[in-house]
PDB file of N, CA and C in Angstrom:
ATOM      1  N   UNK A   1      57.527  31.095 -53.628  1.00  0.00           N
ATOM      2  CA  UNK A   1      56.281  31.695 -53.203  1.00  0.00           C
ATOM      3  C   UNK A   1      56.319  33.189 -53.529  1.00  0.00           C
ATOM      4  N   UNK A   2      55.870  34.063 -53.115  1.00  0.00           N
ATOM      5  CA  UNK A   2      55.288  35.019 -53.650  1.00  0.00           C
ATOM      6  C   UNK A   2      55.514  35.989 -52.171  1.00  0.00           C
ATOM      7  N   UNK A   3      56.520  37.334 -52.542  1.00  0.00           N
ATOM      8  CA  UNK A   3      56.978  37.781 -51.322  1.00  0.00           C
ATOM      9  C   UNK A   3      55.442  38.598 -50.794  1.00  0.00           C
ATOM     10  N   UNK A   4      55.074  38.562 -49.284  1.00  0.00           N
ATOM     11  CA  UNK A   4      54.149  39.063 -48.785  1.00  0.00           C
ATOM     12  C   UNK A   4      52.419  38.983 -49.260  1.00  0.00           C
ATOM     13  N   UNK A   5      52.767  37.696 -50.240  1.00  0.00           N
ATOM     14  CA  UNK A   5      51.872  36.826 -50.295  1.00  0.00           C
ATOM     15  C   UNK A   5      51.140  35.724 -49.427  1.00  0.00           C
ATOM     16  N   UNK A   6      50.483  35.296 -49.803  1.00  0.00           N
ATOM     17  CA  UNK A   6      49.307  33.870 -48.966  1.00  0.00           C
ATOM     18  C   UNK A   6      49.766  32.340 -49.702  1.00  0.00           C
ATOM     19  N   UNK A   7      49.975  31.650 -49.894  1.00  0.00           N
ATOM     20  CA  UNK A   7      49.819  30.592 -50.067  1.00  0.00           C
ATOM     21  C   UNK A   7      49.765  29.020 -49.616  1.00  0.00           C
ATOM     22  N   UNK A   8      50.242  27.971 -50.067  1.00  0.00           N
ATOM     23  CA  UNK A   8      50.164  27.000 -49.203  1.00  0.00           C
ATOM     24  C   UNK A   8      51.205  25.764 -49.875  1.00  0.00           C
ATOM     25  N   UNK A   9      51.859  24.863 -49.469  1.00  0.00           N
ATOM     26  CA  UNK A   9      52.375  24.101 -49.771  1.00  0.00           C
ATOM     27  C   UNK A   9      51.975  22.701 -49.078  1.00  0.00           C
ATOM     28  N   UNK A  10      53.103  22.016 -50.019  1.00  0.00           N
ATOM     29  CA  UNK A  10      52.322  20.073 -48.930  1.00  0.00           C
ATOM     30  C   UNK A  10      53.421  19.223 -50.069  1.00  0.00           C
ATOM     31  N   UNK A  11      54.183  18.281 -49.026  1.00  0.00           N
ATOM     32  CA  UNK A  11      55.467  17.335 -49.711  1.00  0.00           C
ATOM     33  C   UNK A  11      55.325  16.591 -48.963  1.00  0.00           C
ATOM     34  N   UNK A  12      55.444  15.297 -49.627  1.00  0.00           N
ATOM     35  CA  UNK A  12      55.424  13.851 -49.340  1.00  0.00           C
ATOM     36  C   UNK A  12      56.278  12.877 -50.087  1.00  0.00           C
ATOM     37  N   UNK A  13      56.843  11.859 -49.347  1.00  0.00           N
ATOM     38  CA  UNK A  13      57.818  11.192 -50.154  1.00  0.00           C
ATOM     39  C   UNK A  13      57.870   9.855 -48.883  1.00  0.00           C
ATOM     40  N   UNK A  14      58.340   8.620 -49.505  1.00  0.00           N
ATOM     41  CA  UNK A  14      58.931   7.360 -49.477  1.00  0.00           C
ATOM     42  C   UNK A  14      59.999   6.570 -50.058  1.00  0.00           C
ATOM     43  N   UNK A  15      60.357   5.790 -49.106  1.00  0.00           N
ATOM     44  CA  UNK A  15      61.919   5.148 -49.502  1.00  0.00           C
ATOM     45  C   UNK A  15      61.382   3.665 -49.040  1.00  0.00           C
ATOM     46  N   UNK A  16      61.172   2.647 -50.352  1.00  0.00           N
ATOM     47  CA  UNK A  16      61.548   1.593 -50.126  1.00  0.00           C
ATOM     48  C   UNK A  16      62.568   0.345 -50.137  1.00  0.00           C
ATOM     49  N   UNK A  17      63.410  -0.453 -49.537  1.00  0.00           N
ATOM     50  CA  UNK A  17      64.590  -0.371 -49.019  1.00  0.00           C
ATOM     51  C   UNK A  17      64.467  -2.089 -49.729  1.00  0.00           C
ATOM     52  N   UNK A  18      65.315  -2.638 -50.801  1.00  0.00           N
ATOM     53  CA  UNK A  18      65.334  -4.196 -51.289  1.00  0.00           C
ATOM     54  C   UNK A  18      66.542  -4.664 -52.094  1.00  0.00           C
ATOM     55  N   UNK A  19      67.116  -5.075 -50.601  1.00  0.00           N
ATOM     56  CA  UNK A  19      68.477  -5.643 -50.980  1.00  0.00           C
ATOM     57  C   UNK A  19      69.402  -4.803 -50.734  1.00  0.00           C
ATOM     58  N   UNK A  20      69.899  -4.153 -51.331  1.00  0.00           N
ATOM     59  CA  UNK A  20      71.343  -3.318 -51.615  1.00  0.00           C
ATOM     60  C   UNK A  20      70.692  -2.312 -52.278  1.00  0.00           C
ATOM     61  N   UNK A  21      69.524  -1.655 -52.808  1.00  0.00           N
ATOM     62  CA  UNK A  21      69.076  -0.957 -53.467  1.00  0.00           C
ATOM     63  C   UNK A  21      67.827  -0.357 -52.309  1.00  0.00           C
ATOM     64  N   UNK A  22      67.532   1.046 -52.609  1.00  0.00           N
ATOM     65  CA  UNK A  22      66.739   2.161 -52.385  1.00  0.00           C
ATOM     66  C   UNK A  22      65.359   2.854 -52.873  1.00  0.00           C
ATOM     67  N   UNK A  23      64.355   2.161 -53.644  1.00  0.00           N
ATOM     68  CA  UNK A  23      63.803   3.192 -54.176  1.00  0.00           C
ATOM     69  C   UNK A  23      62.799   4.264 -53.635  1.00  0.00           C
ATOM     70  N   UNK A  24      62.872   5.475 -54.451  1.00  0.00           N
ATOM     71  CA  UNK A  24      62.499   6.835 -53.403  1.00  0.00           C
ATOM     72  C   UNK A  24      61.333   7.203 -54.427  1.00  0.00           C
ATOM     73  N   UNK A  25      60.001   7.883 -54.003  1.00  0.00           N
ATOM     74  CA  UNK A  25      59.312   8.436 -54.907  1.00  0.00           C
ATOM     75  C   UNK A  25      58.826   9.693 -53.748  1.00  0.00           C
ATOM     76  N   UNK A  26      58.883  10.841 -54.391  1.00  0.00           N
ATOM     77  CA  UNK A  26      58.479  12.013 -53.738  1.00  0.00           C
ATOM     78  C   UNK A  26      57.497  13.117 -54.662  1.00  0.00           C
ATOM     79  N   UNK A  27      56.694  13.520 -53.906  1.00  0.00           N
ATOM     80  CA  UNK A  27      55.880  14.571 -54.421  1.00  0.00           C
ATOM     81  C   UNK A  27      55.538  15.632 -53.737  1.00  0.00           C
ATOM     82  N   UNK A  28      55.146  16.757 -54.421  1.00  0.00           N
ATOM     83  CA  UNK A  28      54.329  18.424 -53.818  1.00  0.00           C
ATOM     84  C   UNK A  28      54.005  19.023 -54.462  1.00  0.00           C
ATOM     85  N   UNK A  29      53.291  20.066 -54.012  1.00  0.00           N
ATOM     86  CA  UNK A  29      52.672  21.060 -54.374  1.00  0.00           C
ATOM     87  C   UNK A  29      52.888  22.329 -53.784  1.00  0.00           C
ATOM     88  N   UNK A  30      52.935  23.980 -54.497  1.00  0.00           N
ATOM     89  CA  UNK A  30      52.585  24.799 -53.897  1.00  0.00           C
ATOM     90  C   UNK A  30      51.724  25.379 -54.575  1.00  0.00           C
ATOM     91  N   UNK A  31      50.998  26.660 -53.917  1.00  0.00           N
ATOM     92  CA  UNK A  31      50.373  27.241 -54.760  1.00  0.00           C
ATOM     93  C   UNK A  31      50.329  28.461 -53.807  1.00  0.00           C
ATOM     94  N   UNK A  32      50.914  29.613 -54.517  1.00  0.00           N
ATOM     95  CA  UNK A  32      50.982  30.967 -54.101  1.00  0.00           C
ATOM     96  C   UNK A  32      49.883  32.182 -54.959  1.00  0.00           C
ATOM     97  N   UNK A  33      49.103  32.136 -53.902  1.00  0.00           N
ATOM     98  CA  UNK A  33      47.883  33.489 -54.359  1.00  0.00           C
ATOM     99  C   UNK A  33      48.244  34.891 -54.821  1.00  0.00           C
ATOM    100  N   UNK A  34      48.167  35.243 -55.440  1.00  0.00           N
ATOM    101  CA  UNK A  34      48.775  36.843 -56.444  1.00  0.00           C
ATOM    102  C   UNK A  34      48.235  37.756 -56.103  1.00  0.00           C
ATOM    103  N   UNK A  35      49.055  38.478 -55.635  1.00  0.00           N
ATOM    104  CA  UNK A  35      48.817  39.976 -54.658  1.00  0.00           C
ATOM    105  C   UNK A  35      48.749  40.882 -56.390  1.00  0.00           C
ATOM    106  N   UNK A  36      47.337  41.927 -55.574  1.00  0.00           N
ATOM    107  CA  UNK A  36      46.701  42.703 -56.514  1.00  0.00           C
ATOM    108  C   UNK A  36      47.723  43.788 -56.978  1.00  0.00           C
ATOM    109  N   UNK A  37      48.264  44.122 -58.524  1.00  0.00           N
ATOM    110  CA  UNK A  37      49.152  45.175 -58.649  1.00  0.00           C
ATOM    111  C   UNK A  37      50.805  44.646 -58.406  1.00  0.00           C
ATOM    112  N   UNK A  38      50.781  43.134 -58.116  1.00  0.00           N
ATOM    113  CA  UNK A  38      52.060  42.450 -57.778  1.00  0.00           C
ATOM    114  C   UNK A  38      52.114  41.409 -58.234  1.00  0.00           C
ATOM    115  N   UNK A  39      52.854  40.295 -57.591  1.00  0.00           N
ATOM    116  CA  UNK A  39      52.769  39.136 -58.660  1.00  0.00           C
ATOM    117  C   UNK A  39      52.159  38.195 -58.578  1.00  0.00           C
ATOM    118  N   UNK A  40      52.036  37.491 -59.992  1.00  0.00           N
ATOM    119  CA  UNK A  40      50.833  36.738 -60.229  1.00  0.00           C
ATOM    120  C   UNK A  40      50.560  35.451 -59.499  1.00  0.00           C
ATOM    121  N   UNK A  41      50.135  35.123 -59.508  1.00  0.00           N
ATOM    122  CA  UNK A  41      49.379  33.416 -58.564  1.00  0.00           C
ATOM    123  C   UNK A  41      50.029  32.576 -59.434  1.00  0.00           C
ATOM    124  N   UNK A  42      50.503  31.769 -59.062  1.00  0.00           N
ATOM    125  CA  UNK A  42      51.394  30.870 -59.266  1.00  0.00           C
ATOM    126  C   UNK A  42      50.834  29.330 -58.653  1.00  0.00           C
ATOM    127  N   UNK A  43      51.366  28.234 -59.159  1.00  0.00           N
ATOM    128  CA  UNK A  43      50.700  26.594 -59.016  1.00  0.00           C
ATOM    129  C   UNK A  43      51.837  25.953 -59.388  1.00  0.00           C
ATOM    130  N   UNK A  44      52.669  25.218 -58.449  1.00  0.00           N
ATOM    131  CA  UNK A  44      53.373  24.017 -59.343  1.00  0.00           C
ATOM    132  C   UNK A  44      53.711  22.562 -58.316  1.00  0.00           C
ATOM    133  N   UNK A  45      53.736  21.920 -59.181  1.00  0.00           N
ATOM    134  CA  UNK A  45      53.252  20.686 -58.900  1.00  0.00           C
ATOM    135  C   UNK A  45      54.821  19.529 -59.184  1.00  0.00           C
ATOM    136  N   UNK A  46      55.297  19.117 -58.365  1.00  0.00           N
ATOM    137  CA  UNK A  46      56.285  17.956 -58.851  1.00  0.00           C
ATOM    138  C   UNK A  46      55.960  16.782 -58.237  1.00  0.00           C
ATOM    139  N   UNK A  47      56.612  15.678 -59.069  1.00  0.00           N
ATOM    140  CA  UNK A  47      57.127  14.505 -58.398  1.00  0.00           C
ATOM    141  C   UNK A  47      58.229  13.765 -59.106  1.00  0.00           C
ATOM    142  N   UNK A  48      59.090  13.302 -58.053  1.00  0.00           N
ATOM    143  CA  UNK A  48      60.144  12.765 -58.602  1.00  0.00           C
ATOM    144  C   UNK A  48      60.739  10.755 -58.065  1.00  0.00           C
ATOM    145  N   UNK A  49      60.710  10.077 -58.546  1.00  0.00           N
ATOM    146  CA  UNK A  49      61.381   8.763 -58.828  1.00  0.00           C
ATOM    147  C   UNK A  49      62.842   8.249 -59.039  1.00  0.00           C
ATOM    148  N   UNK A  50      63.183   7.534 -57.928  1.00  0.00           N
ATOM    149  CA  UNK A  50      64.576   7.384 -58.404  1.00  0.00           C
ATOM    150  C   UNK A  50      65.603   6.414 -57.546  1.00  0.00           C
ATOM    151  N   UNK A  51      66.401   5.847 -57.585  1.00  0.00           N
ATOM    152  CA  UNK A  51      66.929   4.400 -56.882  1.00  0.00           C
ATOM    153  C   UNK A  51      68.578   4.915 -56.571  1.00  0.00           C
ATOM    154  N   UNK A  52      69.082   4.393 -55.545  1.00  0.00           N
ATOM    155  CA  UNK A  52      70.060   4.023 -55.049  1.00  0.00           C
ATOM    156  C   UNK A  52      70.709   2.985 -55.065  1.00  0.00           C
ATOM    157  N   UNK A  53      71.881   2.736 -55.954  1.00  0.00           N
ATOM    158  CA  UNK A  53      72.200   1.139 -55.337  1.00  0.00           C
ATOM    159  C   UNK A  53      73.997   0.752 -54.776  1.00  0.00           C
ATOM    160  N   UNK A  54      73.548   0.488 -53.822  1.00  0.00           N
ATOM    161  CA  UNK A  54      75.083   0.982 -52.920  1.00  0.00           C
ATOM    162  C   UNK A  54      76.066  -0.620 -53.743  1.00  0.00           C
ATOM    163  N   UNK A  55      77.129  -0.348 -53.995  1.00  0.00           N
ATOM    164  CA  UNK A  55      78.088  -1.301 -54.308  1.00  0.00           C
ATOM    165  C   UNK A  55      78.784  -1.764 -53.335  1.00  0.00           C
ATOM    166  N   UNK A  56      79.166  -1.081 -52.431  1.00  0.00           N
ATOM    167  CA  UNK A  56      79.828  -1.788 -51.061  1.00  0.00           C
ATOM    168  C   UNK A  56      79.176  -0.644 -49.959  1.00  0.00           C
ATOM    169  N   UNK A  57      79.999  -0.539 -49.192  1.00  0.00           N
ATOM    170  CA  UNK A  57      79.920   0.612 -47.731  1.00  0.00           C
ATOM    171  C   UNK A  57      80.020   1.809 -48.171  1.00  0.00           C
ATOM    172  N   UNK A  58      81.084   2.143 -49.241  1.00  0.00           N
ATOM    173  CA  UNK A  58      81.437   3.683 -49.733  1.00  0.00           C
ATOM    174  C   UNK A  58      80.954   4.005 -50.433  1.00  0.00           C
ATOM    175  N   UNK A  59      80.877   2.856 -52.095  1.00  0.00           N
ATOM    176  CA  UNK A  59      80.201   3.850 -53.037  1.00  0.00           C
ATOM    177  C   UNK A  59      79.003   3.184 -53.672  1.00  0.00           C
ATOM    178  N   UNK A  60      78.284   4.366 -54.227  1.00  0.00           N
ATOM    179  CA  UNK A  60      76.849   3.932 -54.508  1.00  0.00           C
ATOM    180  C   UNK A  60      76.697   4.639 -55.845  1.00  0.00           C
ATOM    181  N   UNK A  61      75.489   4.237 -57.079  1.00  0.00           N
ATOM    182  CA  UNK A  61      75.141   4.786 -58.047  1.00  0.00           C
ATOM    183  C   UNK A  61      73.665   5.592 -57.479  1.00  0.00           C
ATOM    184  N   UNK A  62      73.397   6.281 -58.339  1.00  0.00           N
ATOM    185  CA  UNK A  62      72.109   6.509 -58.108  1.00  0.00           C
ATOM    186  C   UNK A  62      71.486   7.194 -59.522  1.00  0.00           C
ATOM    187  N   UNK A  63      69.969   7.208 -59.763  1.00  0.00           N
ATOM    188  CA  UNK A  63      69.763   7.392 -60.768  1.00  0.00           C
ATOM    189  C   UNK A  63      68.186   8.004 -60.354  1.00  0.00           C
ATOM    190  N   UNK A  64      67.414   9.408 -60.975  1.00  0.00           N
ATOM    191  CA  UNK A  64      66.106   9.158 -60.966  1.00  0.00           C
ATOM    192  C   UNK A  64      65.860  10.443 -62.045  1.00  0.00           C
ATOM    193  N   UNK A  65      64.501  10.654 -62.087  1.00  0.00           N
ATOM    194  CA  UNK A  65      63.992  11.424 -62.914  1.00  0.00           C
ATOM    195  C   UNK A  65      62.718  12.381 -62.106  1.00  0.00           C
ATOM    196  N   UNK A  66      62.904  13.990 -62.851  1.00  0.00           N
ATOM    197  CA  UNK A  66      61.959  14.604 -61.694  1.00  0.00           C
ATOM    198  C   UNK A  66      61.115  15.284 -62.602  1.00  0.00           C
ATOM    199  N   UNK A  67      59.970  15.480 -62.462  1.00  0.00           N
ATOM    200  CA  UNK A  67      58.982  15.976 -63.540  1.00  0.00           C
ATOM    201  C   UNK A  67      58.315  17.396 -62.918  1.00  0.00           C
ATOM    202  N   UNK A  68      57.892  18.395 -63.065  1.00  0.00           N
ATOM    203  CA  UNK A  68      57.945  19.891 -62.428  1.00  0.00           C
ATOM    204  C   UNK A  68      56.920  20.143 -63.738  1.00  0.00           C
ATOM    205  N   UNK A  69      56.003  20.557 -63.381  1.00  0.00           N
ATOM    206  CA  UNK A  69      54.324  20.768 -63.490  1.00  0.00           C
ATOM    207  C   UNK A  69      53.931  22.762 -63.138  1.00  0.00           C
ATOM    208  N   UNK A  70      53.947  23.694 -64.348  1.00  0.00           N
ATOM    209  CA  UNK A  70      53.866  25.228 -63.533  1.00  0.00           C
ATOM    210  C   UNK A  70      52.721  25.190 -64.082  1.00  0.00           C
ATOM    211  N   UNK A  71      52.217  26.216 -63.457  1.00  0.00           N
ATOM    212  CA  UNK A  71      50.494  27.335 -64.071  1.00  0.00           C
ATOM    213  C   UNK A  71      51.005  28.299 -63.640  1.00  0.00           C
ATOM    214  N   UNK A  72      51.026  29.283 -64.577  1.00  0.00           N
ATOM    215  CA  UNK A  72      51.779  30.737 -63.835  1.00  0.00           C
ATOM    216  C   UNK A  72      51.108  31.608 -65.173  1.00  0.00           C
ATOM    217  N   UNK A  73      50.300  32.592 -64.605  1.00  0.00           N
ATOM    218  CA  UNK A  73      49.268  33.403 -65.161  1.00  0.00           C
ATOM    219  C   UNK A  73      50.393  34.446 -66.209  1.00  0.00           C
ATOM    220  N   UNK A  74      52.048  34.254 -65.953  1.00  0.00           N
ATOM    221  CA  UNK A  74      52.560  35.073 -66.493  1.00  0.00           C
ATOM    222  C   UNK A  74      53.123  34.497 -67.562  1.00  0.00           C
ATOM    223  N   UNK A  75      53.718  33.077 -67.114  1.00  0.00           N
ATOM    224  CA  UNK A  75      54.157  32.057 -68.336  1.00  0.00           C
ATOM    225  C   UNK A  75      55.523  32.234 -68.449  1.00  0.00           C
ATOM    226  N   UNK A  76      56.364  33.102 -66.838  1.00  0.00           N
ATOM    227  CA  UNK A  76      57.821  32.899 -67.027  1.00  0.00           C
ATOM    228  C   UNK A  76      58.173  31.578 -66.684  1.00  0.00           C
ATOM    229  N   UNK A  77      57.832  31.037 -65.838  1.00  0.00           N
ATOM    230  CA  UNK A  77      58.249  29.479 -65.980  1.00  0.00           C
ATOM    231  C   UNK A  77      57.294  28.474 -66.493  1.00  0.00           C
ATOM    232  N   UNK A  78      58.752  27.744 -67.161  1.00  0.00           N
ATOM    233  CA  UNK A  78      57.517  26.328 -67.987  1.00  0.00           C
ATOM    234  C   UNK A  78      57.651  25.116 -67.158  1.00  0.00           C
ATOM    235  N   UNK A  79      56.893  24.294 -67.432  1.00  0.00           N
ATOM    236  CA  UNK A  79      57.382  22.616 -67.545  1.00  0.00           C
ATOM    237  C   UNK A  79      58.524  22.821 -67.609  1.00  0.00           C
ATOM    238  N   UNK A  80      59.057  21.593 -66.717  1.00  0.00           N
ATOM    239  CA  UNK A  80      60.738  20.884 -66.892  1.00  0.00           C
ATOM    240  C   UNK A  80      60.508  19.403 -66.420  1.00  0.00           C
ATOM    241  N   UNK A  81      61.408  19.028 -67.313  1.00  0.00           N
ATOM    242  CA  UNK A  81      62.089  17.364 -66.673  1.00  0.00           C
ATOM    243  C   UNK A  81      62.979  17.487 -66.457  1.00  0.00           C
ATOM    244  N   UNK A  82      63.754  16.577 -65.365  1.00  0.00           N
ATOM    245  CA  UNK A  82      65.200  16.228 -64.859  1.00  0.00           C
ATOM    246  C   UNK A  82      65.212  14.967 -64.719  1.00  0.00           C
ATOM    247  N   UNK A  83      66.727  14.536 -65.668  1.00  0.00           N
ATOM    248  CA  UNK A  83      67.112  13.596 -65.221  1.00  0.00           C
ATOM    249  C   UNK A  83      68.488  13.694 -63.955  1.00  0.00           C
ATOM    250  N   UNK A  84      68.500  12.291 -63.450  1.00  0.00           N
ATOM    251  CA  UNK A  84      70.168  12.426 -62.516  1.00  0.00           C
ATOM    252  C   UNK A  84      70.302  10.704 -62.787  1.00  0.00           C
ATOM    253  N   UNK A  85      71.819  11.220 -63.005  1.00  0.00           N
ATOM    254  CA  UNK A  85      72.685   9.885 -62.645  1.00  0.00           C
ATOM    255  C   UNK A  85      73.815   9.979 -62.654  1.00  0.00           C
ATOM    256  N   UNK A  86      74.301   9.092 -61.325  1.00  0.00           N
ATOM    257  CA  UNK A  86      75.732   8.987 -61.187  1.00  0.00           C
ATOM    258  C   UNK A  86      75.789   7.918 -60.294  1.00  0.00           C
ATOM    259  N   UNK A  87      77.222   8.497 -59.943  1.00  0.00           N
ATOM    260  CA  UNK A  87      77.947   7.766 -58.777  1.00  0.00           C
ATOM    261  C   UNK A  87      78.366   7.973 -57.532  1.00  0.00           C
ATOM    262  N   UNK A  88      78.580   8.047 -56.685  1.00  0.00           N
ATOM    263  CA  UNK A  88      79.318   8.557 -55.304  1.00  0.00           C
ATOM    264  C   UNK A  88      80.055   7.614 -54.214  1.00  0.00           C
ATOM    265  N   UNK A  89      81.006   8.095 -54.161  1.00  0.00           N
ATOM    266  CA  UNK A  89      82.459   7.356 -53.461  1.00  0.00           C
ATOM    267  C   UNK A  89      82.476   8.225 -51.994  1.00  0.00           C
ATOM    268  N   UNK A  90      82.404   7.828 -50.551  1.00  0.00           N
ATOM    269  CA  UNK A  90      82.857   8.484 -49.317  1.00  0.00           C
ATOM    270  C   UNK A  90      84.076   7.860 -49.548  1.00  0.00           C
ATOM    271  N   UNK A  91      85.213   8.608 -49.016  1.00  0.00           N
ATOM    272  CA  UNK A  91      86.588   8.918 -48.881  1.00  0.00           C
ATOM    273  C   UNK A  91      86.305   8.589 -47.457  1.00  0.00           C
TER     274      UNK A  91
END
């Protein structure tokens, strides 16, 4: 956000749960208003997709992809995608 700025945000997300597996889809928005002589108004937008699938009690894979959406009147940040995947073991 935008220091001593106005803006507003809003995130939402779900986990549906089938079998031994997780899937999660999450989304938001902010959008920070641009103080006059300071910095610019800013908009960005994500949502991200992505599954869990536990192999026993300890360890699990997981895998998703996150997509990140800017409008920025200045054009220091762009678009990005992310991917993730792995694994994870509790000890």
């Amino acid at each position: 956000m935008n220091y001593g700025g106005d803006g507003n945000l809003w995130f939402a997300g779900g986990q549906y749960d089938f079998g031994n597996t997780s899937f999660i889809a999450q989304g938001g928005m902010t959008n920070a208003k641009g103080l006059e002589g300071g910095a610019a108004k800013r908009e960005v937008s994500s949502f991200t997709v992505g599954a869990i699938h536990n192999l026993s009690k300890r360890s699990s894979l997981f895998g998703g992809y996150q997509r990140a959406m800017v409008d920025d009147k200045n054009a220091i940040f762009k678009d990005s995608d992310t991917y993730t995947v792995g694994m994870r073991h509790n000890f």
